[in-house]
Protein backbone atom coordinates (compact mmCIF):
# COMPACT_ATOMS: atom_id res chain seq x y z
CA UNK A 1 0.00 0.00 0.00
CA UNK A 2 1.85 3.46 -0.99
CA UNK A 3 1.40 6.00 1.44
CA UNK A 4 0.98 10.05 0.97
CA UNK A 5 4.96 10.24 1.67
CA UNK A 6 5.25 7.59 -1.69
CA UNK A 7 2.93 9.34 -3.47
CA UNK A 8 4.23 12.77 -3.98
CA UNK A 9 7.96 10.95 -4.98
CA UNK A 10 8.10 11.80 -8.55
CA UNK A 11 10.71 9.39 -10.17
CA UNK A 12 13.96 11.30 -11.43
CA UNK A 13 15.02 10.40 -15.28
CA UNK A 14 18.32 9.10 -14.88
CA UNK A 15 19.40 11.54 -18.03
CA UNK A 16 18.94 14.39 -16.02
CA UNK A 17 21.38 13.61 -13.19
CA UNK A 18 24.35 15.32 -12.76
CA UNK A 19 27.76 13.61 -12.81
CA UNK A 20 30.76 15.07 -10.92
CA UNK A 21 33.73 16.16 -11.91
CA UNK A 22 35.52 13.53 -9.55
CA UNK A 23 32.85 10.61 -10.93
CA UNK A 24 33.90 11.93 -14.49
CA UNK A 25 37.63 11.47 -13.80
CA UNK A 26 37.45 7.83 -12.26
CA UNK A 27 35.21 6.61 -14.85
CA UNK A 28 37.90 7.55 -17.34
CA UNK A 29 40.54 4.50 -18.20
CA UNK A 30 43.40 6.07 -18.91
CA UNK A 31 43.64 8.10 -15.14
CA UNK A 32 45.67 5.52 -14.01
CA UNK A 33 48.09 6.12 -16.69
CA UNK A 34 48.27 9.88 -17.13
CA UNK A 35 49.02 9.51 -13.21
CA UNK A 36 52.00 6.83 -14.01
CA UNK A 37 53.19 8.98 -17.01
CA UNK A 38 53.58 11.75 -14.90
CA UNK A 39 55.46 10.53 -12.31
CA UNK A 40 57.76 8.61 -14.44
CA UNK A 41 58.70 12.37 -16.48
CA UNK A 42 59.21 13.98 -13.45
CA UNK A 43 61.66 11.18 -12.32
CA UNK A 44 63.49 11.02 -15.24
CA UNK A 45 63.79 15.32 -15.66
CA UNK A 46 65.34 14.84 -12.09
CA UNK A 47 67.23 12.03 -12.53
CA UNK A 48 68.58 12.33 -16.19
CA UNK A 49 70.87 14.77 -17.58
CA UNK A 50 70.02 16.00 -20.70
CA UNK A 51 65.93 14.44 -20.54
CA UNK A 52 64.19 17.75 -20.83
CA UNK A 53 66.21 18.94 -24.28
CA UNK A 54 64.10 19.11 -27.24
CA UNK A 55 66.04 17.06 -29.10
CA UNK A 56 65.62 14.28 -26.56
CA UNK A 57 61.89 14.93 -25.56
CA UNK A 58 61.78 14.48 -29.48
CA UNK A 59 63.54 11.25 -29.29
CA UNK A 60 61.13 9.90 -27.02
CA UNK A 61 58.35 10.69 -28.58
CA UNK A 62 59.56 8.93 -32.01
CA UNK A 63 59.86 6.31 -29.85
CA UNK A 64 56.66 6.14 -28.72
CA UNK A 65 55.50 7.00 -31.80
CA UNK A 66 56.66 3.45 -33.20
CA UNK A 67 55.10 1.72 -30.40
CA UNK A 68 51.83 3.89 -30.26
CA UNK A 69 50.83 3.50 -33.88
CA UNK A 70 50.00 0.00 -33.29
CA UNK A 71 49.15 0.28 -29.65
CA UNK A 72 46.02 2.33 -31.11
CA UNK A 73 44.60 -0.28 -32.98
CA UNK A 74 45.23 -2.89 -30.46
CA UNK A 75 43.44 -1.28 -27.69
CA UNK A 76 40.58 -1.05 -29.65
CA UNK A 77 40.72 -4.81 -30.41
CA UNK A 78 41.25 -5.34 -27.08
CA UNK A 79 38.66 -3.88 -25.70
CA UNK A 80 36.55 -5.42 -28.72
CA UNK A 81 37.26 -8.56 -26.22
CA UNK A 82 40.41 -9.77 -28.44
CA UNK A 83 44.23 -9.76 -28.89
CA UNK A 84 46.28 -10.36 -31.54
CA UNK A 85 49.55 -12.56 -31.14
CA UNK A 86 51.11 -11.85 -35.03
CA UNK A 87 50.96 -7.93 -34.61
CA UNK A 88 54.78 -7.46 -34.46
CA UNK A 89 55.38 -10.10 -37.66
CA UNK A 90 52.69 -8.62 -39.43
CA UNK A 91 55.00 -5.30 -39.12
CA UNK A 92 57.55 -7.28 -40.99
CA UNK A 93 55.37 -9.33 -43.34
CA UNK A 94 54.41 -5.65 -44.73
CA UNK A 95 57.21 -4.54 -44.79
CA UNK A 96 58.77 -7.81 -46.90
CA UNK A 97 55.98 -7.72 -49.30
CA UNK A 98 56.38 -3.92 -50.33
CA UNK A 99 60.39 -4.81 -51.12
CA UNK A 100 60.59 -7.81 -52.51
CA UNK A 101 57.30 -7.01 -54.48
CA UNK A 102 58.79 -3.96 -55.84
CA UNK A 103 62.30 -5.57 -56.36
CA UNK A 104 61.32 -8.46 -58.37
CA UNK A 105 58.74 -7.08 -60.10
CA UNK A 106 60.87 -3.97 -60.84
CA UNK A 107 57.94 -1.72 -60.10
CA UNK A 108 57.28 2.09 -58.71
CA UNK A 109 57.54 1.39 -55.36
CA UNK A 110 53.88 2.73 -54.66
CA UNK A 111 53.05 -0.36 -56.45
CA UNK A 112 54.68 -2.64 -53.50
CA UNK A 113 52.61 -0.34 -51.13
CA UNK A 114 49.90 -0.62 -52.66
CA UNK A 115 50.18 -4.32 -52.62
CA UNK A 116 51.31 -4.88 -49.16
CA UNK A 117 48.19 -2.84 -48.47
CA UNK A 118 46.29 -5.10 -49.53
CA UNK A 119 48.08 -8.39 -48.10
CA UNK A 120 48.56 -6.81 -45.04
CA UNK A 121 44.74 -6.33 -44.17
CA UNK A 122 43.84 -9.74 -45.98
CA UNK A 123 45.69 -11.61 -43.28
CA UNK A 124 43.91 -9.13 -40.52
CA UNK A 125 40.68 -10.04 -42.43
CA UNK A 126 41.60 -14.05 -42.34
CA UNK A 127 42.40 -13.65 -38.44
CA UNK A 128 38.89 -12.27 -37.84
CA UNK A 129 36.99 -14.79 -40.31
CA UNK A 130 38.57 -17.51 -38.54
CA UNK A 131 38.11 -16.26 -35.25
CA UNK A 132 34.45 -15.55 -35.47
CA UNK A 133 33.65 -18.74 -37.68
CA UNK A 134 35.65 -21.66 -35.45
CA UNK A 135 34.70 -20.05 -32.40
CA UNK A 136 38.23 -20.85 -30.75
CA UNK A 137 39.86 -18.32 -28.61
CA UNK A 138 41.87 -15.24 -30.43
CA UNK A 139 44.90 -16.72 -28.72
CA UNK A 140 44.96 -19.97 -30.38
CA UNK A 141 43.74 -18.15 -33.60
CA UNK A 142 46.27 -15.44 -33.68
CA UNK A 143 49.34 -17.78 -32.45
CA UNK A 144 48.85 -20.05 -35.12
CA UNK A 145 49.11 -16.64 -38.04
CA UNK A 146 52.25 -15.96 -35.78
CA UNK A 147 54.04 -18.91 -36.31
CA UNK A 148 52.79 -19.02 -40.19
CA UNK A 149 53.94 -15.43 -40.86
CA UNK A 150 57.69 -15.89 -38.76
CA UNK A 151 58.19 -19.12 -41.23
CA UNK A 152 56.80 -17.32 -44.30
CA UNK A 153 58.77 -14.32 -43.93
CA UNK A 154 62.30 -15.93 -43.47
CA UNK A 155 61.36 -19.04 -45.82
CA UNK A 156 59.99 -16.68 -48.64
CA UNK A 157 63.28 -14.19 -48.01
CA UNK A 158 66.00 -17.22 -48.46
CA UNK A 159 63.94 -18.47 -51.87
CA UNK A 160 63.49 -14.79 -53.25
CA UNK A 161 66.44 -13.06 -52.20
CA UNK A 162 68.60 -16.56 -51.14
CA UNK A 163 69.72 -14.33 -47.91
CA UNK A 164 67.44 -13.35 -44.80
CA UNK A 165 67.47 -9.91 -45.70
CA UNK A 166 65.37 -7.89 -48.56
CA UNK A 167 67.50 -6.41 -51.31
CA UNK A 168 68.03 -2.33 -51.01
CA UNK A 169 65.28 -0.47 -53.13
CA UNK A 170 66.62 3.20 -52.15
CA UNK A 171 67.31 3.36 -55.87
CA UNK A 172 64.44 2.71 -57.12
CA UNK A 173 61.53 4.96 -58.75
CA UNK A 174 58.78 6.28 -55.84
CA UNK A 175 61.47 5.62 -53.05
CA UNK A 176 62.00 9.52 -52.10
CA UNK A 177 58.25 10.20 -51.98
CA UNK A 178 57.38 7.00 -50.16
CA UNK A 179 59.94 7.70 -48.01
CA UNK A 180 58.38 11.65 -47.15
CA UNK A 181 55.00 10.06 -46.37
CA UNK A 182 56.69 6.97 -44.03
CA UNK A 183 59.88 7.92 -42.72
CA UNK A 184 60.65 11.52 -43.21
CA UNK A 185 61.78 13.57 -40.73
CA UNK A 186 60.30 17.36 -40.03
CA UNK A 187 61.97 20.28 -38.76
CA UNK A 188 59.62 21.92 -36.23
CA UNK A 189 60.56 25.45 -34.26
CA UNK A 190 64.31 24.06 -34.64
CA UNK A 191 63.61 20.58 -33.30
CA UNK A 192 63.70 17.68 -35.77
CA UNK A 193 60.50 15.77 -35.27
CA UNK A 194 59.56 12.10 -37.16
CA UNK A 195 56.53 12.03 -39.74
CA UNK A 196 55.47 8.69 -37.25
CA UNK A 197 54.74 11.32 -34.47
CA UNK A 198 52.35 13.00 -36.79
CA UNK A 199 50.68 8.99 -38.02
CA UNK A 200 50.47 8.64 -34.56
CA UNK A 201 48.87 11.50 -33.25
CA UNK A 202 46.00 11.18 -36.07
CA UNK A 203 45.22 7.59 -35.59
CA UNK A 204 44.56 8.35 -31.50
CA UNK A 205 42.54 11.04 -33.00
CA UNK A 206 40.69 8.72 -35.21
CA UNK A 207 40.16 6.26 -33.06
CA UNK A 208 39.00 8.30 -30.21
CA UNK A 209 36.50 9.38 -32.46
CA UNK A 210 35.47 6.26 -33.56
CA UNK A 211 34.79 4.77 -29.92
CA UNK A 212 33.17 8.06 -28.71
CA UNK A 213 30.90 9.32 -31.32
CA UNK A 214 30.01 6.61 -33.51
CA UNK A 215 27.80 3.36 -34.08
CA UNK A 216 30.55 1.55 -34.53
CA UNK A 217 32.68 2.60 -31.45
CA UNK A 218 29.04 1.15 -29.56
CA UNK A 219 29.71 -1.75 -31.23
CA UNK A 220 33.10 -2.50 -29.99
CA UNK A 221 32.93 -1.74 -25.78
CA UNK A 222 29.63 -3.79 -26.90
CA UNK A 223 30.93 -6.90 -28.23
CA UNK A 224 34.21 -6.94 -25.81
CA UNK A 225 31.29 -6.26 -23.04
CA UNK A 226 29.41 -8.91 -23.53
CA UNK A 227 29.24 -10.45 -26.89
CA UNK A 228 25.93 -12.82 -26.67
CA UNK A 229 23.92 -9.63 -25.26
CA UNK A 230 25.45 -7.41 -27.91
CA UNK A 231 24.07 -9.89 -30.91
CA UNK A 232 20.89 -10.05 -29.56
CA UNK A 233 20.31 -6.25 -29.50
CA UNK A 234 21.56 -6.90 -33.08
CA UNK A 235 24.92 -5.83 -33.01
CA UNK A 236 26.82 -7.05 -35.66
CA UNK A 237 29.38 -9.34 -34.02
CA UNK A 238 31.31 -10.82 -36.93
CA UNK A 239 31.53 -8.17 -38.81
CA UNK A 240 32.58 -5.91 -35.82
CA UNK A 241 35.81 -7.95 -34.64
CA UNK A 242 36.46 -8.77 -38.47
CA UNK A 243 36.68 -4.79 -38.54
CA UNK A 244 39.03 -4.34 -35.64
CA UNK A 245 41.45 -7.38 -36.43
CA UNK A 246 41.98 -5.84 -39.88
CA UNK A 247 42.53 -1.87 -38.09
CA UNK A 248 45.63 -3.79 -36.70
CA UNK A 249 46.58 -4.79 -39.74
CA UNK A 250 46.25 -1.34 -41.20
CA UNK A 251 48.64 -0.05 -38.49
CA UNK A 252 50.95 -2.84 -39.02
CA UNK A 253 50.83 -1.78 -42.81
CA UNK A 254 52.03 1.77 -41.64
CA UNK A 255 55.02 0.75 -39.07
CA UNK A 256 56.17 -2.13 -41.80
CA UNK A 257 56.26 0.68 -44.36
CA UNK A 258 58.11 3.04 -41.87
CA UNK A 259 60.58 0.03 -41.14
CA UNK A 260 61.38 -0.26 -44.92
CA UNK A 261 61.53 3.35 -45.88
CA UNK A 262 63.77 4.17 -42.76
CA UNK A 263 66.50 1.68 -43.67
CA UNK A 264 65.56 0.68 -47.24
CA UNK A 265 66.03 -2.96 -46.39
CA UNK A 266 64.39 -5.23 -44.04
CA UNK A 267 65.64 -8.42 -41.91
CA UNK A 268 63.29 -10.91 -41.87
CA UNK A 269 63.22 -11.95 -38.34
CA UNK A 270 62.67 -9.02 -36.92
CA UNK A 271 59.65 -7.91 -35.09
CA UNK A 272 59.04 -11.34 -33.00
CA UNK A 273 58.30 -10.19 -29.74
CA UNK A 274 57.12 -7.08 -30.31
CA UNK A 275 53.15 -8.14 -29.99
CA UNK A 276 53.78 -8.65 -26.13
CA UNK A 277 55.16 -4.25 -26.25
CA UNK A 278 51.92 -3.63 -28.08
CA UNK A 279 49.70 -5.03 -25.46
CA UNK A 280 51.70 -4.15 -22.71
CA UNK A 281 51.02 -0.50 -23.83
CA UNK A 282 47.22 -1.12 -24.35
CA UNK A 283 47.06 -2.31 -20.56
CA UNK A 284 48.92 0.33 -19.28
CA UNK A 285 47.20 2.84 -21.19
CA UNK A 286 43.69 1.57 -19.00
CA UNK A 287 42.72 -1.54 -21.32
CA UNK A 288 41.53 -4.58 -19.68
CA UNK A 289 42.30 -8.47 -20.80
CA UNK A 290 38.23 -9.14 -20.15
CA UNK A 291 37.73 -6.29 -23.25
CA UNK A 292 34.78 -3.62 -22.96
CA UNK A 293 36.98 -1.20 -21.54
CA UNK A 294 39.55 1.07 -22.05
CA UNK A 295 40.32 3.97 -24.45
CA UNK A 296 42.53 5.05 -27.47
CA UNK A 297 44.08 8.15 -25.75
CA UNK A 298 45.05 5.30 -22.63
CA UNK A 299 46.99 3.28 -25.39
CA UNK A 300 49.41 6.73 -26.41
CA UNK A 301 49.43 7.20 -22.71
CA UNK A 302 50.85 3.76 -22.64
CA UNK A 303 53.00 4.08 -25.38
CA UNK A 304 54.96 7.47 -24.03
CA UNK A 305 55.27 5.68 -20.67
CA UNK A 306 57.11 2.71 -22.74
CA UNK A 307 59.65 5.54 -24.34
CA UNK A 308 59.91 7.41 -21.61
CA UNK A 309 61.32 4.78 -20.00
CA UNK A 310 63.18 3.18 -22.92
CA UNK A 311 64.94 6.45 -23.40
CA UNK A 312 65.26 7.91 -19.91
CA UNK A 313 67.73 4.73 -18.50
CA UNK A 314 69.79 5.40 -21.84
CA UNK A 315 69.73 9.69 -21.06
CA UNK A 316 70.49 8.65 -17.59
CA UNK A 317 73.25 5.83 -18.58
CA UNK A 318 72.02 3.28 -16.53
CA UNK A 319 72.49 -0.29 -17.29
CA UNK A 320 70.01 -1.10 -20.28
CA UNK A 321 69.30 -4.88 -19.26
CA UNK A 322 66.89 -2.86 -16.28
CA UNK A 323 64.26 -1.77 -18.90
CA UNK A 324 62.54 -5.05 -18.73
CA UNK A 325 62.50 -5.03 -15.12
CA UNK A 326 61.19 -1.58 -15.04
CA UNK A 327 58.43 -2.37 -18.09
CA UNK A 328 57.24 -5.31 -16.24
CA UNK A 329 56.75 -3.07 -12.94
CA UNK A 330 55.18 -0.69 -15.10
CA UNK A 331 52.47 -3.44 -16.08
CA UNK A 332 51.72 -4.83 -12.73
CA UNK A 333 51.48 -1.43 -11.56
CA UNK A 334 49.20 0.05 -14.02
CA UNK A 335 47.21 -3.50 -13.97
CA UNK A 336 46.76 -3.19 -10.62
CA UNK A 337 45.75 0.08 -10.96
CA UNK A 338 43.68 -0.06 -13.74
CA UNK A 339 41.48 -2.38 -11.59
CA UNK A 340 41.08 0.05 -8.67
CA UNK A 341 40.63 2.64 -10.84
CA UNK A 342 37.35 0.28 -12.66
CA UNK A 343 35.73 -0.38 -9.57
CA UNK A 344 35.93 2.98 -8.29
CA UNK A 345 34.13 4.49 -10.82
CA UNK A 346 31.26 1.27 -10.69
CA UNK A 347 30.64 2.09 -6.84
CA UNK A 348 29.85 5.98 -7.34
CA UNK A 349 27.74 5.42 -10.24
């Protein structure tokens, strides 16, 4: 029975509500990391010579640059639900297919872009088919293109080239403008800054806009939220993490092209290992393993904390074999975290 009290309690749309600033900032993912990334610049300005120079802060930010092009992509995959073990040979694959395609086929070498372009998201494309048709877990998915891709790219380099390294195309027609779009380098109030700092900076953009103002960007915290929900509200679910696998691809088309044009040769082993740096700087950055959160801007967060770091124990000539020590803190750290952060921002909803 409702009494006069009950009665005159209008309810109170939800929409109407006003958030806090201090809600506002917990609910965001990458607080965690803007917090680390802070402390770890003021550690290094005190405790390295040399750290706040242009020309260093430059340094650092080329590279993070290399690491944050495909830590963009990669968060959003991840918090699509996903990860994606043959990112950092899918840098190389690129890269190989755009020389020796050019090479042998003694073509512009926009041609070889062109048609690592193409391969390049194919494979991303095949990773998502797969994944989303035999239902097994993007770990056994993904590990499997890994281990096809690191004997493809050193088996296909001995047969073409009969050596484990691409032959140089700096010679060749296209090579000076491919290499102003890939690997230039700009000269910016006196301070030489890399074109990847700029590729960088507008895929964060991108994708920030993508998960914050469109359909699609629903989609993913969707699907990585809780897939079976999202399909029966009729989010496409296939076609979604088909999408995302092959925006990894497109970023691994960029750094493979960056790898080629900076050096005009490529060694085919290279790159193993470097999937594990990628989603190390999606965590940090305020991504989570279970997917449905996290942000792009957390991933460049991520990725400045990883040069920062990288570059601050060489400005401050400390022993080198500590970075992996000090990346793996980093990790637990922002994990940890990351997790606080995430149910903070539940309990004052």
């Amino acid at each position: 029975m409702s009494t006069p009290v009950d009665e005159m309690i209008t309810p109170v749309d939800e929409r109407i509500l006003r958030t806090s600033p201090l809600r506002k900032l917990l609910a965001r993912p990458e607080l965690g990391s803007v917090v680390g990334a802070l402390a770890v610049f003021v550690f290094f300005a005190l405790a390295a010579d040399g750290f706040l120079r242009a020309s260093s802060l430059s340094t650092v930010l080329y590279a993070s640059s290399t690491i944050g092009i495909m830590a963009v992509p990669v968060a959003l995959l991840m918090i699509g639900g996903e990860f994606d073990l043959s990112a950092g040979v899918l840098v190389t694959s690129s890269a190989l297919v755009s020389s020796m395609f050019s090479y042998q086929m003694t073509a512009d070498t926009w041609v070889g872009v062109g048609v690592s372009l193409l391969v390049t998201l194919a494979v991303g494309a095949l990773n998502g088919f797969l994944l989303t048709r035999t239902k097994l877990p993007s770990f056994i998915v993904t590990l499997g293109t890994f281990l096809m891709l690191t004997g493809m790219n050193l088996g296909f380099t001995k047969l073409i080239d009969g050596t484990v390294s691409t032959k140089t195309i700096g010679d060749m027609e296209g090579f000076p403008s491919a290499r102003a779009v890939f690997a230039s380098t700009l000269t910016i109030g006196g301070v030489d800054v890399k074109v990847t700092i700029l590729w960088w900076l507008g895929l964060v953009a991108l994708a920030s806009w993508v998960l914050l103002r469109t359909r699609a960007g629903n989609w993913i915290f969707a699907v990585g939220g809780n897939e079976d929900a999202a399909r029966a509200v009729g989010v496409p679910v296939a076609k979604t993490k088909i999408g995302l696998y092959m925006g990894v691809a497109f970023g691994a088309w960029i750094c493979g092209q960056h790898l080629l044009f900076s050096f005009d040769a490529v060694q085919s082993g290279e790159g193993v290992g470097n999937e594990l740096i990628y989603i190390i700087a999606a965590v940090i950055g305020g991504c989570l393993i279970t997917g449905g959160y996290g942000s792009a801007v957390g991933s460049a967060v991520g990725a400045l904390l990883f040069g920062m770091t990288s570059k601050g124990i060489v400005f401050a000539e400390w022993n080198p074999d500590w970075f992996k020590f000090f990346l793996g803190a980093m990790l637990l750290l922002a994990a940890l975290l990351n997790t606080w952060v995430k149910k903070r921002a539940e309990a004052t909803t």
